[in-house]
N, C-alpha and C. Protein backbone atom coordinates (compact mmCIF):
# COMPACT_ATOMS: atom_id res chain seq x y z
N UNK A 1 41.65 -38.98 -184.85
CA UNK A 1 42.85 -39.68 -184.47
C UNK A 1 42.72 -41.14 -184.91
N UNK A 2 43.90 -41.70 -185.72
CA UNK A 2 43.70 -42.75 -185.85
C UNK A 2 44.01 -44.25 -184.42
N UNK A 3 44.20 -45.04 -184.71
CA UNK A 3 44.37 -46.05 -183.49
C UNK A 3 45.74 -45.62 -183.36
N UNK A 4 46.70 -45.43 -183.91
CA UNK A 4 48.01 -45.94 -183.47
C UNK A 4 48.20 -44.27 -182.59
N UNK A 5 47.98 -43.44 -182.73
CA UNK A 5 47.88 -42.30 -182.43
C UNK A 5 47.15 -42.55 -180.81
N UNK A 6 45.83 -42.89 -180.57
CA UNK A 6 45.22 -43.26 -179.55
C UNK A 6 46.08 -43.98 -178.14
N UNK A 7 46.56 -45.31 -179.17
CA UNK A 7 47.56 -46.38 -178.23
C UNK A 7 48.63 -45.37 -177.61
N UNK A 8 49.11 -44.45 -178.39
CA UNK A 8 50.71 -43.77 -177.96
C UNK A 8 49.77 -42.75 -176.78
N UNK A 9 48.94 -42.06 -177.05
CA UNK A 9 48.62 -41.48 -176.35
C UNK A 9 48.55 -42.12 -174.73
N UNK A 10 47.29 -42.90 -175.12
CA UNK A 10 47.36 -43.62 -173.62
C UNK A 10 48.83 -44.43 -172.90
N UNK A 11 49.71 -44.68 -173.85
CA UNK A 11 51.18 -44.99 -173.08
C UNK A 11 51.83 -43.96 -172.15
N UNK A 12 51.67 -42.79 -173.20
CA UNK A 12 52.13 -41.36 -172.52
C UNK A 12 51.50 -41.18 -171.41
N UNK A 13 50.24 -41.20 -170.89
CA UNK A 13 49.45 -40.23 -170.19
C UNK A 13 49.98 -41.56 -168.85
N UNK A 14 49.96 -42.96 -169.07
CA UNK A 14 50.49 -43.79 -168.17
C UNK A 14 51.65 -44.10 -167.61
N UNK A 15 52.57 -43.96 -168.26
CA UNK A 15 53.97 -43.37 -168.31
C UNK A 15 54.09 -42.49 -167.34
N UNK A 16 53.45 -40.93 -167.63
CA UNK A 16 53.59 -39.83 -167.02
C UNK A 16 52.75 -40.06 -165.36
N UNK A 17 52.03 -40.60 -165.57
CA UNK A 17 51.10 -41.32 -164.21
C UNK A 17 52.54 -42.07 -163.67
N UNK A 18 52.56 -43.21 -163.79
CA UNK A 18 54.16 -44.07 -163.02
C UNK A 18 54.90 -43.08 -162.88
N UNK A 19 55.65 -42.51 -163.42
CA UNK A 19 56.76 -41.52 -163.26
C UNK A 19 56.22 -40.46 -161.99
N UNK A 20 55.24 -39.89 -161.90
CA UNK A 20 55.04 -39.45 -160.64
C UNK A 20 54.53 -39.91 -159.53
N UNK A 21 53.86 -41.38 -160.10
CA UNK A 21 53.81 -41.61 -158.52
C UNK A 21 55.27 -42.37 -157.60
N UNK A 22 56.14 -42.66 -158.51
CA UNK A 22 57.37 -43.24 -157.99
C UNK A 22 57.95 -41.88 -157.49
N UNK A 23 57.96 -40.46 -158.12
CA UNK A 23 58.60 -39.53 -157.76
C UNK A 23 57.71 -39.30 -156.27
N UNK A 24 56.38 -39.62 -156.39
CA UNK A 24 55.76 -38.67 -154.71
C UNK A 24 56.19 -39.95 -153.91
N UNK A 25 56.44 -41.08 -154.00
CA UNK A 25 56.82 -42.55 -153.09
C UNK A 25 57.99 -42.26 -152.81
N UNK A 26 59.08 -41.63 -153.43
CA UNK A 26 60.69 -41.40 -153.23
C UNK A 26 60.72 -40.30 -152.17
N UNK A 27 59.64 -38.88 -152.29
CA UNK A 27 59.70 -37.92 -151.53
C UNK A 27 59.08 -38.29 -150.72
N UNK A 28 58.79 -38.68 -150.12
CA UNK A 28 57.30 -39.25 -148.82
C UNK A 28 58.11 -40.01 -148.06
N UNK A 29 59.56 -40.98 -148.70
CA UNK A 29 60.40 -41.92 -147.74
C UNK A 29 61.48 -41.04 -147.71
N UNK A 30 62.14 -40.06 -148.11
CA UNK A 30 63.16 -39.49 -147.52
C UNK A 30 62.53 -38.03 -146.97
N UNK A 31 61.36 -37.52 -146.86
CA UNK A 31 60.92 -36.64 -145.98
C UNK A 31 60.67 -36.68 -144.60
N UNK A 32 61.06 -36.09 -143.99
CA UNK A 32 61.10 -35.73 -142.36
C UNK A 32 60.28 -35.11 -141.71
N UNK A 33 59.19 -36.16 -141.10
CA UNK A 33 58.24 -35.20 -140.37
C UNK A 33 59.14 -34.27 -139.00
N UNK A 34 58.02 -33.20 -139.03
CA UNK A 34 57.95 -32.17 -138.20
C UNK A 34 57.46 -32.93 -136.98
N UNK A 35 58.33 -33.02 -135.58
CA UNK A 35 58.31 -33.50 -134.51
C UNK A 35 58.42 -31.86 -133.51
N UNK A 36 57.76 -32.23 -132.45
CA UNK A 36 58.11 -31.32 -131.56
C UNK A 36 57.35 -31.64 -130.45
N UNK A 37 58.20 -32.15 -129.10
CA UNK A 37 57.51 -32.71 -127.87
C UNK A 37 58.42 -32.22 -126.77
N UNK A 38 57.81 -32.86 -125.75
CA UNK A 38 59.37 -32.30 -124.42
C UNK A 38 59.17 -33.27 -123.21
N UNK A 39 59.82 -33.49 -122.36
CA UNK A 39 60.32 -34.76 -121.82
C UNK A 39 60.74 -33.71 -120.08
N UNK A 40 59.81 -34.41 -118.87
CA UNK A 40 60.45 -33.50 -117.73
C UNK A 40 61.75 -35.05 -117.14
N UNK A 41 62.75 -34.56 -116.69
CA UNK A 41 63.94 -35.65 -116.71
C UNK A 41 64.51 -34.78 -115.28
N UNK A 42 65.01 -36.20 -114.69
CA UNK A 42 65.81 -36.35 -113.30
C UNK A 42 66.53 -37.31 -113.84
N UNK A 43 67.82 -37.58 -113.27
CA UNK A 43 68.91 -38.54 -113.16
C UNK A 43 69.69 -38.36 -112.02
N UNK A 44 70.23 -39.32 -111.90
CA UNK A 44 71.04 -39.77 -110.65
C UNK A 44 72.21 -40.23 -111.96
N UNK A 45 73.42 -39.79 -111.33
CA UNK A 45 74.80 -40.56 -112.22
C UNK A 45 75.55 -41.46 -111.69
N UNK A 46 75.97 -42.43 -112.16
CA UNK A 46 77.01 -43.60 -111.48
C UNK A 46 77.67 -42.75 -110.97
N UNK A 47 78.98 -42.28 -111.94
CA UNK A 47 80.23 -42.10 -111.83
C UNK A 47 80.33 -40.87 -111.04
N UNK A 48 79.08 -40.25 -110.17
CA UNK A 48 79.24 -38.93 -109.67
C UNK A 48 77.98 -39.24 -108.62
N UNK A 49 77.79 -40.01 -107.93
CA UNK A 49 76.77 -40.42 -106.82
C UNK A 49 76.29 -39.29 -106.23
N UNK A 50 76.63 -38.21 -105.60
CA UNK A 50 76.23 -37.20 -105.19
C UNK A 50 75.18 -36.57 -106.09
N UNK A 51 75.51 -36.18 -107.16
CA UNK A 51 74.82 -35.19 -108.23
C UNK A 51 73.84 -36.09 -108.81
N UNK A 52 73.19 -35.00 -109.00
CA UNK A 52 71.38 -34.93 -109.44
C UNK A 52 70.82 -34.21 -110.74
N UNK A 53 70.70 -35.04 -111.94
CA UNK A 53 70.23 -33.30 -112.71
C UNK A 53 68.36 -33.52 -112.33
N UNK A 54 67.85 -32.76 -112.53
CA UNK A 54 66.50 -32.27 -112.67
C UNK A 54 66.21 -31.06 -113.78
N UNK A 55 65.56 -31.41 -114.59
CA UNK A 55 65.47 -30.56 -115.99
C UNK A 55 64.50 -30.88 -116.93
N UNK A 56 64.19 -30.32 -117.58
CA UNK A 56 63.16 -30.53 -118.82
C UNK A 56 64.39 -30.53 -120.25
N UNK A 57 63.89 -31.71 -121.13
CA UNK A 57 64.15 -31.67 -122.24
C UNK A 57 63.19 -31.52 -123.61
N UNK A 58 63.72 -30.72 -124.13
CA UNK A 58 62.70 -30.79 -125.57
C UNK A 58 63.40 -31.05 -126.88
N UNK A 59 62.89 -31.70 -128.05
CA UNK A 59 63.22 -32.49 -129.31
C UNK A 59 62.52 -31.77 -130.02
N UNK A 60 62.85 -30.91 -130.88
CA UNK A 60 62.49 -30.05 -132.07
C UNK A 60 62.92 -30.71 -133.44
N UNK A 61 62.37 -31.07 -134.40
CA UNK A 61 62.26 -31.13 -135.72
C UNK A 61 62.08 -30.46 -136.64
N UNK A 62 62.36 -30.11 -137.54
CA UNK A 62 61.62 -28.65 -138.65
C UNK A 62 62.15 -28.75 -139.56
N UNK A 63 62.16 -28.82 -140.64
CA UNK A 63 63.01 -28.11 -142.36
C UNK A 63 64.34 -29.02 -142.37
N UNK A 64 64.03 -30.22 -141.87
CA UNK A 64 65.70 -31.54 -141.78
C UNK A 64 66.55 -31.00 -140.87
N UNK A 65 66.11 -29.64 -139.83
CA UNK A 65 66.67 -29.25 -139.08
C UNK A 65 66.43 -29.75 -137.72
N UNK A 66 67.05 -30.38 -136.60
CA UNK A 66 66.87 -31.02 -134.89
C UNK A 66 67.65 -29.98 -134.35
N UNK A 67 66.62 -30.37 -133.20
CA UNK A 67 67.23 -29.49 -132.21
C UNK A 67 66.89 -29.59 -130.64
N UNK A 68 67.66 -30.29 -130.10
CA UNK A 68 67.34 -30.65 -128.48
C UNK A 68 68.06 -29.58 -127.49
N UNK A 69 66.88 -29.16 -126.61
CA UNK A 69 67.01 -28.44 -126.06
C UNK A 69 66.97 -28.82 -124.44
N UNK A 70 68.29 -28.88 -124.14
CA UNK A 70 67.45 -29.34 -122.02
C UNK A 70 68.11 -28.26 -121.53
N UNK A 71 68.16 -28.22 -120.16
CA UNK A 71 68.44 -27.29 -119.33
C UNK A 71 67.37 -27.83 -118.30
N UNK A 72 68.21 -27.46 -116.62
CA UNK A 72 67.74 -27.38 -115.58
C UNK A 72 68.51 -27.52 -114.49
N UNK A 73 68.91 -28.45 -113.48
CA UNK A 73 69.85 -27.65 -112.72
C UNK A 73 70.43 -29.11 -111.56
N UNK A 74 71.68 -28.89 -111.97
CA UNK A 74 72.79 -30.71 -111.11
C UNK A 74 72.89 -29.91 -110.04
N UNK A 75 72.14 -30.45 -108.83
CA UNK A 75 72.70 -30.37 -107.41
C UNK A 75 73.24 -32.09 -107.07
N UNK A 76 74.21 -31.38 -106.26
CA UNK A 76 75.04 -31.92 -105.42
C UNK A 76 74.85 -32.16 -104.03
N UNK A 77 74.39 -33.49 -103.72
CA UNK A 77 73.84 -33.62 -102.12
C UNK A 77 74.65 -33.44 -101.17
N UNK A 78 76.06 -34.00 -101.40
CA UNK A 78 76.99 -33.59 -100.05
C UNK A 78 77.30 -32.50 -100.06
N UNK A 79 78.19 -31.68 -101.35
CA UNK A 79 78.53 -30.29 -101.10
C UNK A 79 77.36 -29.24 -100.73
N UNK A 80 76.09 -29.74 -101.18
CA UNK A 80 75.22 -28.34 -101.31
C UNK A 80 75.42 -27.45 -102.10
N UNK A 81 75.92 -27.63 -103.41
CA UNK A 81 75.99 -26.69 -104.15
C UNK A 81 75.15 -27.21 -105.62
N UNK A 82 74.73 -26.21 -106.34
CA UNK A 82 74.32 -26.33 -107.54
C UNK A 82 74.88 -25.92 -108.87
N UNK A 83 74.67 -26.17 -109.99
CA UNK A 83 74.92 -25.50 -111.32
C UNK A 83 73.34 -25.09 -112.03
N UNK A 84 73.54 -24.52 -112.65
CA UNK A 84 72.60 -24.26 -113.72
C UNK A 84 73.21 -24.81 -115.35
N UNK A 85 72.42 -25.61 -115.80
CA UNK A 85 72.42 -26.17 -117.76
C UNK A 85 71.87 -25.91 -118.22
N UNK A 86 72.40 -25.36 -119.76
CA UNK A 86 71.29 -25.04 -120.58
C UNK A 86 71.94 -25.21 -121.77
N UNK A 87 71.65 -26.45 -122.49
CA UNK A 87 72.27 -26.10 -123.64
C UNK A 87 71.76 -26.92 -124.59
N UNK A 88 71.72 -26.42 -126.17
CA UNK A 88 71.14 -26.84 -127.06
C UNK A 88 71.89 -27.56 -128.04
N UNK A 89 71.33 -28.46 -128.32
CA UNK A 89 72.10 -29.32 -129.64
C UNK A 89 71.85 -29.71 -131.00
N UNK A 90 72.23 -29.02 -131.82
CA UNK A 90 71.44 -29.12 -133.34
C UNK A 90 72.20 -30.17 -133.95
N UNK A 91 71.28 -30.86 -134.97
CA UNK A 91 71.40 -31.76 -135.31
C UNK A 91 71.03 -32.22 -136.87
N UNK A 92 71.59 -32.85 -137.73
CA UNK A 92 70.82 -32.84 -139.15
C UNK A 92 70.29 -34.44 -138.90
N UNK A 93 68.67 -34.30 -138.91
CA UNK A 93 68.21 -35.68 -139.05
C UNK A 93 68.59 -36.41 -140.49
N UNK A 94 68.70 -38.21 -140.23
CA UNK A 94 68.61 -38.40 -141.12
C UNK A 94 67.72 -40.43 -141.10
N UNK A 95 66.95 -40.00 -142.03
CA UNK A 95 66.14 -41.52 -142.10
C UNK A 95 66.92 -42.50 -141.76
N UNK A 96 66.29 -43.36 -141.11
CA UNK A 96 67.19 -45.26 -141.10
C UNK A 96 65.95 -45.78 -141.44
N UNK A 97 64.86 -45.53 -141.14
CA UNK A 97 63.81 -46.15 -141.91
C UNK A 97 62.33 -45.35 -141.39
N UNK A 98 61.49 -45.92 -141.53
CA UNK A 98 60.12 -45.46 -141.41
C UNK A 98 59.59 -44.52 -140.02
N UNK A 99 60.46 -45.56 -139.19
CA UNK A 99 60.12 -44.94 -137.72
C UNK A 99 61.57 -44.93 -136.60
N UNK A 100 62.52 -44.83 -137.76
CA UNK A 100 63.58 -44.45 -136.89
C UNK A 100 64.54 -43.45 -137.40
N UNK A 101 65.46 -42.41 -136.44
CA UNK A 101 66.13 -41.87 -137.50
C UNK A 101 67.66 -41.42 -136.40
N UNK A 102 68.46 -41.05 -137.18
CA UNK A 102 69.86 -40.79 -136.27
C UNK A 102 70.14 -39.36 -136.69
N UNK A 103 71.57 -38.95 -136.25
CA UNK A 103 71.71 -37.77 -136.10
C UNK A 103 73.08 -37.52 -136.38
N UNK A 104 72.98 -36.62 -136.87
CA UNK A 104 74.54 -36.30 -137.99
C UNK A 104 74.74 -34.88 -137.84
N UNK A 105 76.08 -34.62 -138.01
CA UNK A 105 76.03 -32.68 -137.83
C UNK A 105 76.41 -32.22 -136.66
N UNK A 106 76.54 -33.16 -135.68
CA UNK A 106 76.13 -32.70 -134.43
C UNK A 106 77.29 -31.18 -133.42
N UNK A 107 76.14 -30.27 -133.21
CA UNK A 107 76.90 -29.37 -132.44
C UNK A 107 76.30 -29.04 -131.63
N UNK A 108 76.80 -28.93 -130.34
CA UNK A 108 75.98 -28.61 -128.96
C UNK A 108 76.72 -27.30 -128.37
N UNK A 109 75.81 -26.35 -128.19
CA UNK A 109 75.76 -24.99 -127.66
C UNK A 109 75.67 -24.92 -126.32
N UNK A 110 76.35 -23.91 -125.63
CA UNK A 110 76.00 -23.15 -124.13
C UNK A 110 75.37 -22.34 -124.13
N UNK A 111 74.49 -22.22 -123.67
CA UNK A 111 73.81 -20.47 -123.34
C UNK A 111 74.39 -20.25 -122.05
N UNK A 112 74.38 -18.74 -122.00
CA UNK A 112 75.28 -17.74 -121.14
C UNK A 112 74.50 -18.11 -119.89
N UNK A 113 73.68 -18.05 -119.08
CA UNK A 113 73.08 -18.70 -117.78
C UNK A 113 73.43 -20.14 -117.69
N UNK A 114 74.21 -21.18 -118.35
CA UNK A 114 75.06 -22.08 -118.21
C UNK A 114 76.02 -21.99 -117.25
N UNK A 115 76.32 -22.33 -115.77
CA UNK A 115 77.61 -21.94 -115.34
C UNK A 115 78.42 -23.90 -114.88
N UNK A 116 77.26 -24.58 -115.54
CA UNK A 116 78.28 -25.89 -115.70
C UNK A 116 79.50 -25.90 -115.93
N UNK A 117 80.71 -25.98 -115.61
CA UNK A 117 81.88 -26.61 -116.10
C UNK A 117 82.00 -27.61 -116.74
N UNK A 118 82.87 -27.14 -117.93
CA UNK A 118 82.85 -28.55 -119.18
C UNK A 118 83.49 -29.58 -118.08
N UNK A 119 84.03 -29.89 -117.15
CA UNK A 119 84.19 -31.01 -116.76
C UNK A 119 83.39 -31.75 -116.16
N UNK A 120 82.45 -31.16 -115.56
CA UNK A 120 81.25 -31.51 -114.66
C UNK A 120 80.25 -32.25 -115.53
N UNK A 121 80.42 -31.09 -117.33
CA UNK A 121 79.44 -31.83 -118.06
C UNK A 121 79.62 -33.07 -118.62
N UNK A 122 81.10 -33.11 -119.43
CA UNK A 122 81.64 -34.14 -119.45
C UNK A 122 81.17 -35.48 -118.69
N UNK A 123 81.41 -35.37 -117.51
CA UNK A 123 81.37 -36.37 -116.52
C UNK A 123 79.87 -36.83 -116.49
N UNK A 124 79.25 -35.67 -116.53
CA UNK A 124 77.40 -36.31 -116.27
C UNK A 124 77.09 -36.20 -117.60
N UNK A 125 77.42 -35.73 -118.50
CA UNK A 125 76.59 -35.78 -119.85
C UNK A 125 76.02 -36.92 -119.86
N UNK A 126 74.74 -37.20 -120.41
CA UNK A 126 74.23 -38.33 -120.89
C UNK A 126 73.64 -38.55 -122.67
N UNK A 127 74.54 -37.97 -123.39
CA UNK A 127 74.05 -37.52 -124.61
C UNK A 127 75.89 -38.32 -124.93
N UNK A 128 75.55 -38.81 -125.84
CA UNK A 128 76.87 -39.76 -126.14
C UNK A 128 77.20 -39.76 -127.81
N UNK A 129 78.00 -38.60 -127.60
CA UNK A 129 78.75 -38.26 -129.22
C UNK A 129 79.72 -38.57 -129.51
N UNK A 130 80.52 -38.87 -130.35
CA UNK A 130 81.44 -39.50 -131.24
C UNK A 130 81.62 -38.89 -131.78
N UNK A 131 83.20 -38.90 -132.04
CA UNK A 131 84.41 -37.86 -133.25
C UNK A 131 84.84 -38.75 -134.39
N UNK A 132 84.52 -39.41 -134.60
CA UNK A 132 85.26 -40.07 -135.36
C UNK A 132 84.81 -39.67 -136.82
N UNK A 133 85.58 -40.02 -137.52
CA UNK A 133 85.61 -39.64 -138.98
C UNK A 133 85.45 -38.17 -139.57
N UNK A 134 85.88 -37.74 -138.87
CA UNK A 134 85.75 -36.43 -139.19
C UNK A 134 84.81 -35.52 -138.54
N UNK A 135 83.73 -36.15 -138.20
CA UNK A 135 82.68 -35.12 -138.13
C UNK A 135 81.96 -35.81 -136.55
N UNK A 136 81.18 -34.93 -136.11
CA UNK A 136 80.89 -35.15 -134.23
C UNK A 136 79.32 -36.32 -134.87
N UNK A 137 79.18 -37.46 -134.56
CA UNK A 137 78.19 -38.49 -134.58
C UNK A 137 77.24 -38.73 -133.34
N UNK A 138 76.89 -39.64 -133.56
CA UNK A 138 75.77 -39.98 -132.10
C UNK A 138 75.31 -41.65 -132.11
N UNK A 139 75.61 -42.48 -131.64
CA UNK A 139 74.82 -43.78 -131.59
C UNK A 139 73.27 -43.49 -130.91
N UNK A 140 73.12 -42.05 -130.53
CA UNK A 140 71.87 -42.43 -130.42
C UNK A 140 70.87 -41.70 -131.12
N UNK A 141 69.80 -42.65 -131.49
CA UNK A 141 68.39 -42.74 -132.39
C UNK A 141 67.17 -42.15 -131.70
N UNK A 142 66.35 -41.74 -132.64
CA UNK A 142 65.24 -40.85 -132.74
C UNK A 142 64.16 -42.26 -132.94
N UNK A 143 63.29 -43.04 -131.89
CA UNK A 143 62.27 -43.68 -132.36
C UNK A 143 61.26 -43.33 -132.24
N UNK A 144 59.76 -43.80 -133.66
CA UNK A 144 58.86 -43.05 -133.46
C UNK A 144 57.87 -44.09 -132.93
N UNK A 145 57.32 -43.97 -131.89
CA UNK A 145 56.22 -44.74 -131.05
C UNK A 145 54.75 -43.92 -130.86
N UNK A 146 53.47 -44.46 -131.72
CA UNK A 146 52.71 -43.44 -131.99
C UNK A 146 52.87 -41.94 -131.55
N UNK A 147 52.12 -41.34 -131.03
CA UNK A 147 52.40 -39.94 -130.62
C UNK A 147 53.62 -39.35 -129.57
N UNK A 148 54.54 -40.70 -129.89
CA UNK A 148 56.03 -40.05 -128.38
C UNK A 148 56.85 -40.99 -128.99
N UNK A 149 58.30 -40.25 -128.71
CA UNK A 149 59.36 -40.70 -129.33
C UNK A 149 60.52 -40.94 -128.57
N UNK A 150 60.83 -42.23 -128.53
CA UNK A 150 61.94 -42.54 -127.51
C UNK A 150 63.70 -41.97 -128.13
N UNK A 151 64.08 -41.47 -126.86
CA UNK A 151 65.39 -41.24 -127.72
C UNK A 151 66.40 -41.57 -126.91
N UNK A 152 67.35 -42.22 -127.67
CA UNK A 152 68.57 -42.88 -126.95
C UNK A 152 69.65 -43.86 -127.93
N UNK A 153 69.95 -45.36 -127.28
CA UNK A 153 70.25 -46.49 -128.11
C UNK A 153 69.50 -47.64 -127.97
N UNK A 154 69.29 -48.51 -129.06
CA UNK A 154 68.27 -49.67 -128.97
C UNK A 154 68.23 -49.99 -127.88
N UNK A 155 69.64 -50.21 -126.82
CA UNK A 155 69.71 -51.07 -125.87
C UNK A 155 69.40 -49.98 -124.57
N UNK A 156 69.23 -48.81 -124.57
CA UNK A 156 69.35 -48.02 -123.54
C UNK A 156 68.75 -46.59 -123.81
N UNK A 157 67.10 -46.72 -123.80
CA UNK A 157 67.05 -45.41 -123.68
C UNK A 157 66.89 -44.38 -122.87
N UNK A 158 66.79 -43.28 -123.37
CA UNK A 158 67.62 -41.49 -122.57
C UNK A 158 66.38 -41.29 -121.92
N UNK A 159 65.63 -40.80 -123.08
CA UNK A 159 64.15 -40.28 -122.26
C UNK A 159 63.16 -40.57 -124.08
N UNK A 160 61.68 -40.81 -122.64
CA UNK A 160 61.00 -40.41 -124.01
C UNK A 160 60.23 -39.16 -123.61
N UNK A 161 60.02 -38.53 -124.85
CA UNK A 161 58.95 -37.35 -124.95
C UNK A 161 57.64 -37.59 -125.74
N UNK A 162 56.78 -36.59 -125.13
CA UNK A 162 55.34 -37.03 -125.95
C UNK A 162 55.14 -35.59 -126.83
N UNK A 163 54.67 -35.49 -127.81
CA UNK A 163 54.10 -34.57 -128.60
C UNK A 163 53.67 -33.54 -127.62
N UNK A 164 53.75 -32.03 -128.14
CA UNK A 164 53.17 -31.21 -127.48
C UNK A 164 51.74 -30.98 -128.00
């Protein structure tokens, strides 16, 4: 091989070096780790003083696929009566940056041992979605705090969970 042959070579082989490491730096910042923790949760509600939920929540991550799962059970101190919740909410994560991320897509399910009334849920929900623009949103964020992840809004968060 002569020199000029040599020089092109080594451009190529460096070239092809940059070009993939910008390609594994591009996939590494829009990839979504695999999360999966769970959170045991009580609340007391303003707007419904009587009622109580007590429940476990869990935050599933997988394949850009979320998925929060709570369920457990709003008693009511004066009436004495209870409900049973259970319902799941999938979600398409999506990056805001390194250690934070929001939630897009959003659709929240009943399971059949649910005997909440959408008004009841309404009223105590603490999961705060938005219609606008077309599609169901969320102001609230996924933060990652070493091994547990707070979830809520900057100014107010829901619960945190720790890794299972």
């Amino acid at each position: 091989m002569n020199r000029k042959n040599v020089i092109f070579f080594i451009l190529s082989i460096t070239a092809v070096m940059i070009l993939i490491s910008i390609l594994m730096f591009l996939y590494k910042q829009n990839k979504i780790d695999t999360i999966s923790c769970e959170s045991t949760f009580s609340r007391n509600f303003i707007s419904r003083k009587d009622d109580i939920f007590h429940g476990k929540i869990e935050l599933d991550i997988s394949d850009d696929i979320g998925r929060i799962h709570f369920y457990g059970e709003i008693k009511n101190t004066t009436e004495k009566t209870s409900s049973y919740i259970m319902r799941d909410i999938t979600f398409t994560p999506k990056n805001e940056s390194q250690s934070i991320l929001s939630m897009a897509n959003i659709k929240v399910y009943k399971w059949p041992i649910d005997n909440t009334d959408e008004g009841l849920f309404k009223s105590v929900s603490f999961f705060d979605f938005d219609s606008r623009d077309g599609g169901v949103q969320s102001a609230m964020k996924i933060y990652k705090l070493d091994n547990a992840y707070i979830v809520g809004t900057r100014h107010s968060p829901l619960f945190v969970c720790v890794e299972k």
